[in-house]
N, C-alpha and C. Protein backbone atom coordinates (compact mmCIF):
# COMPACT_ATOMS: atom_id res chain seq x y z
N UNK A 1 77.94 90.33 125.50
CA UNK A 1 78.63 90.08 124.24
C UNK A 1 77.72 90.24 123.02
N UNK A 2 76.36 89.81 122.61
CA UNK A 2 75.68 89.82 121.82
C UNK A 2 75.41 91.27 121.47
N UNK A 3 75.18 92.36 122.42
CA UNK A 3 75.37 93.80 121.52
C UNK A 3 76.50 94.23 121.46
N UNK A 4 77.56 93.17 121.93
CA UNK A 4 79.04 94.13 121.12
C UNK A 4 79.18 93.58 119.87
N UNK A 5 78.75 92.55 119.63
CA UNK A 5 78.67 91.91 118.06
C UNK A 5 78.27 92.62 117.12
N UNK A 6 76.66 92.89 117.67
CA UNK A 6 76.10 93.77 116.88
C UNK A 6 76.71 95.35 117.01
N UNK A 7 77.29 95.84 117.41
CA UNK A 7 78.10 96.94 117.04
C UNK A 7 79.35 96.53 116.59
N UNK A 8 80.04 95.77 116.71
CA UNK A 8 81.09 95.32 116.17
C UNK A 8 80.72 95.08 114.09
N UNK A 9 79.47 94.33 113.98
CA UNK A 9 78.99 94.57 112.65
C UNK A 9 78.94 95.68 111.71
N UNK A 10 78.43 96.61 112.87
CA UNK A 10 77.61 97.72 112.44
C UNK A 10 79.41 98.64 111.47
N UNK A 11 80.19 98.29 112.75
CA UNK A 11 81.82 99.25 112.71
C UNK A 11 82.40 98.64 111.07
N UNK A 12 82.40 97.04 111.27
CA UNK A 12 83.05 96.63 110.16
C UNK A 12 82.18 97.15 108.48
N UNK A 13 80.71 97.06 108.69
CA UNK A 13 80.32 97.23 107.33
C UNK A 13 80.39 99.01 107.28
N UNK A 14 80.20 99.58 107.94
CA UNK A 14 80.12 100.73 107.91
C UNK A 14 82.01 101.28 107.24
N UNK A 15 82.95 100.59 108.18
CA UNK A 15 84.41 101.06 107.31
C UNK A 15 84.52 100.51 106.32
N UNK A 16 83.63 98.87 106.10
CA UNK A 16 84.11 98.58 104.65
C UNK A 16 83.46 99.11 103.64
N UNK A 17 82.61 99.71 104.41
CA UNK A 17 81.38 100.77 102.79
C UNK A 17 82.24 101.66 102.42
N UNK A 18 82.58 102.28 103.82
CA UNK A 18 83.59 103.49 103.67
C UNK A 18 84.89 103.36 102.36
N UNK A 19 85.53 102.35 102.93
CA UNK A 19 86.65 101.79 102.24
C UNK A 19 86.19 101.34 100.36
N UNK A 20 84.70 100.50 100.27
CA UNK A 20 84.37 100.73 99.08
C UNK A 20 84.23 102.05 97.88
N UNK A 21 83.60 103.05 99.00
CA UNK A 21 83.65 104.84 98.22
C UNK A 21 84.66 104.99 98.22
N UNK A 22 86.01 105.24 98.59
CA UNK A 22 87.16 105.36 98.19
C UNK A 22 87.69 105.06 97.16
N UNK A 23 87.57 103.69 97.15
CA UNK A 23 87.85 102.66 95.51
C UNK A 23 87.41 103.38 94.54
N UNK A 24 85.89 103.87 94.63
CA UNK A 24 85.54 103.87 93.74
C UNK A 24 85.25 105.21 93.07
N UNK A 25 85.61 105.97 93.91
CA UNK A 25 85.80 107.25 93.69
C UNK A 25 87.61 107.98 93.14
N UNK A 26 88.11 106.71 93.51
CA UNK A 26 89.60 106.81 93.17
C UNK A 26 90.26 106.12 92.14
N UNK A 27 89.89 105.53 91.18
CA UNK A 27 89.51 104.65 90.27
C UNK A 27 88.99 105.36 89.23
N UNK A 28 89.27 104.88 88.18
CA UNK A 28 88.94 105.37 86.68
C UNK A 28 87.79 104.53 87.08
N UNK A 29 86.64 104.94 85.79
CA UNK A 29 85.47 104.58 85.61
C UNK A 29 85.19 102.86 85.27
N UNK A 30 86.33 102.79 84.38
CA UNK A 30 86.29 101.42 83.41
C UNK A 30 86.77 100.81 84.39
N UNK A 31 87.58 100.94 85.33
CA UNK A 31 88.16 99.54 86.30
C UNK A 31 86.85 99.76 87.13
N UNK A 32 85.76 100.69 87.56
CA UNK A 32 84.74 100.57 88.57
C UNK A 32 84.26 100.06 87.67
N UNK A 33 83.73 99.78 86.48
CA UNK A 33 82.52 98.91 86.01
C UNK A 33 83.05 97.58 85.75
N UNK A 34 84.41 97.41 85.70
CA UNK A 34 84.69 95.98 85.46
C UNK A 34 84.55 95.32 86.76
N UNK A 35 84.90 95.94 87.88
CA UNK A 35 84.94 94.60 89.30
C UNK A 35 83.38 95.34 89.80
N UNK A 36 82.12 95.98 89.45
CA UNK A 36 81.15 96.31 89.82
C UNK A 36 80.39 95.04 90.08
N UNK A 37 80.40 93.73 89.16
CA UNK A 37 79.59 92.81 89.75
C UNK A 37 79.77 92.23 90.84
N UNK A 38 81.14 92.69 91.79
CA UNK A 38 81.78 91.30 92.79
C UNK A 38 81.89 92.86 94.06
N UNK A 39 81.53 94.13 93.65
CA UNK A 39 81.71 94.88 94.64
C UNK A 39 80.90 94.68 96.00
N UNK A 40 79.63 93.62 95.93
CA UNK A 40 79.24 93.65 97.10
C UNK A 40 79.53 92.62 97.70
N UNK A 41 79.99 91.30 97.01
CA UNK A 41 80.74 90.35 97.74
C UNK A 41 82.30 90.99 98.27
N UNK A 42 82.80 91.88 97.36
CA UNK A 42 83.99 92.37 98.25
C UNK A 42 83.79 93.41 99.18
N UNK A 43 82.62 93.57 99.52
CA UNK A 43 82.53 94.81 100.47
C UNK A 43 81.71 93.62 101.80
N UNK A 44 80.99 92.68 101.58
CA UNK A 44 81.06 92.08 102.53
C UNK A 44 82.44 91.00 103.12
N UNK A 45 83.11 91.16 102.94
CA UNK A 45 84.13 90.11 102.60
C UNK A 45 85.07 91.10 103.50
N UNK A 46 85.43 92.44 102.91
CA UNK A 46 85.96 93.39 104.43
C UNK A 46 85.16 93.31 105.52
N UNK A 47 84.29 93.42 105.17
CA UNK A 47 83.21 93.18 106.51
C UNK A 47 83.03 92.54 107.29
N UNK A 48 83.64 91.17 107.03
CA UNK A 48 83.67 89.91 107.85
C UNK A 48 85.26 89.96 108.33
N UNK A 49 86.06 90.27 107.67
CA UNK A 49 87.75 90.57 107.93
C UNK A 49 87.65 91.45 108.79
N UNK A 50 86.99 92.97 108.87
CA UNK A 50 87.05 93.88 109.94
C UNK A 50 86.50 93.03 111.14
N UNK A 51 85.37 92.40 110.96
CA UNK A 51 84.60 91.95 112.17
C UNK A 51 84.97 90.43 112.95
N UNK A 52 86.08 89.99 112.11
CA UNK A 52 87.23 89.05 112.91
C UNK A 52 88.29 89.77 113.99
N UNK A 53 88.89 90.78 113.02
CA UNK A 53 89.69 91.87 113.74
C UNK A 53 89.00 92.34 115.18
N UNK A 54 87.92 92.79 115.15
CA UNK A 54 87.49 93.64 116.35
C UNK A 54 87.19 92.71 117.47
N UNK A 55 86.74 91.38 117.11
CA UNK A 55 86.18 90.43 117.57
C UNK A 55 87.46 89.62 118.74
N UNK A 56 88.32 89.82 117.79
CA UNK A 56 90.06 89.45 118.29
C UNK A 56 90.78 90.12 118.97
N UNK A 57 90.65 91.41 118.70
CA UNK A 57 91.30 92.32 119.28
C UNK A 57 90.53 92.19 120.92
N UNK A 58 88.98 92.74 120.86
CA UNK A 58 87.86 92.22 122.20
C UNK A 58 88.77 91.32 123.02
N UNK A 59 88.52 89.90 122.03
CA UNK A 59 89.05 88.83 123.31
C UNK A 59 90.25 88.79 123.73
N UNK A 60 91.48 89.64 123.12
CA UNK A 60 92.57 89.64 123.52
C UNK A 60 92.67 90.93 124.67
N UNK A 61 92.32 91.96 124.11
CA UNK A 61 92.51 93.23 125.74
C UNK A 61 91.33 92.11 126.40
N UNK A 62 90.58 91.79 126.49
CA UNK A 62 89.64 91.25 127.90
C UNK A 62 90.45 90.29 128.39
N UNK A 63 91.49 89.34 127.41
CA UNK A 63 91.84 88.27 128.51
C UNK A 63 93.43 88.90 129.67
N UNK A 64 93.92 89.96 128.43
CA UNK A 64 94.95 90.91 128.99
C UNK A 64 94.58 91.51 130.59
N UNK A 65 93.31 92.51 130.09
CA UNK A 65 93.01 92.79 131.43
C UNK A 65 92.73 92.14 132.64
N UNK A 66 91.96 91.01 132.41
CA UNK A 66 91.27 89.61 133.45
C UNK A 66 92.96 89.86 133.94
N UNK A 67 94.18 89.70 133.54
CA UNK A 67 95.11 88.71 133.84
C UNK A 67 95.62 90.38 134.88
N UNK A 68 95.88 91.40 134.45
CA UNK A 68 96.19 92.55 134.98
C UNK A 68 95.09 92.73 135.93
N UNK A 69 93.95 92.68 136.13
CA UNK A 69 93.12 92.60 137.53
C UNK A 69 93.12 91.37 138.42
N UNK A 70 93.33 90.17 138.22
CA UNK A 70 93.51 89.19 138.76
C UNK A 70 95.07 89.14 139.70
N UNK A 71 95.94 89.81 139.20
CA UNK A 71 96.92 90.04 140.13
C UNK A 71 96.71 91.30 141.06
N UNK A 72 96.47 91.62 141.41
CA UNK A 72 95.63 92.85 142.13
C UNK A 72 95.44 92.50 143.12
């Protein structure tokens, strides 16, 4: 579990960076310099939201499968 975390990290900051260049490339200039001071609290902030998601999703197919191999 401890290196799926750490790839699980790696997935969430990496789409929420992703997801930040988008914004901000899609966005007039003046709305990127107005939320520019809080962009790295909101880019960690997906980051922790993606890395609940993956984290959830994990323990739900693992307990799915346990239950689909256990009848077997």
């Amino acid at each position: 579990m401890p290196r799926d975390v750490g790839l699980y990290w790696g997935i969430a900051f990496a789409w929420s960076a992703l997801l930040i260049v988008i914004f901000v490339c899609t966005q007039p200039s003046s709305e990127v310099v107005r939320v520019a001071k809080v962009l790295p609290i909101l880019w960690c902030g997906i980051a922790l939201m993606d890395w609940v998601l993956l984290v959830c999703m994990q323990q739900m197919v693992g307990h799915m499968w346990d239950e689909k191999t256990t009848e077997l």
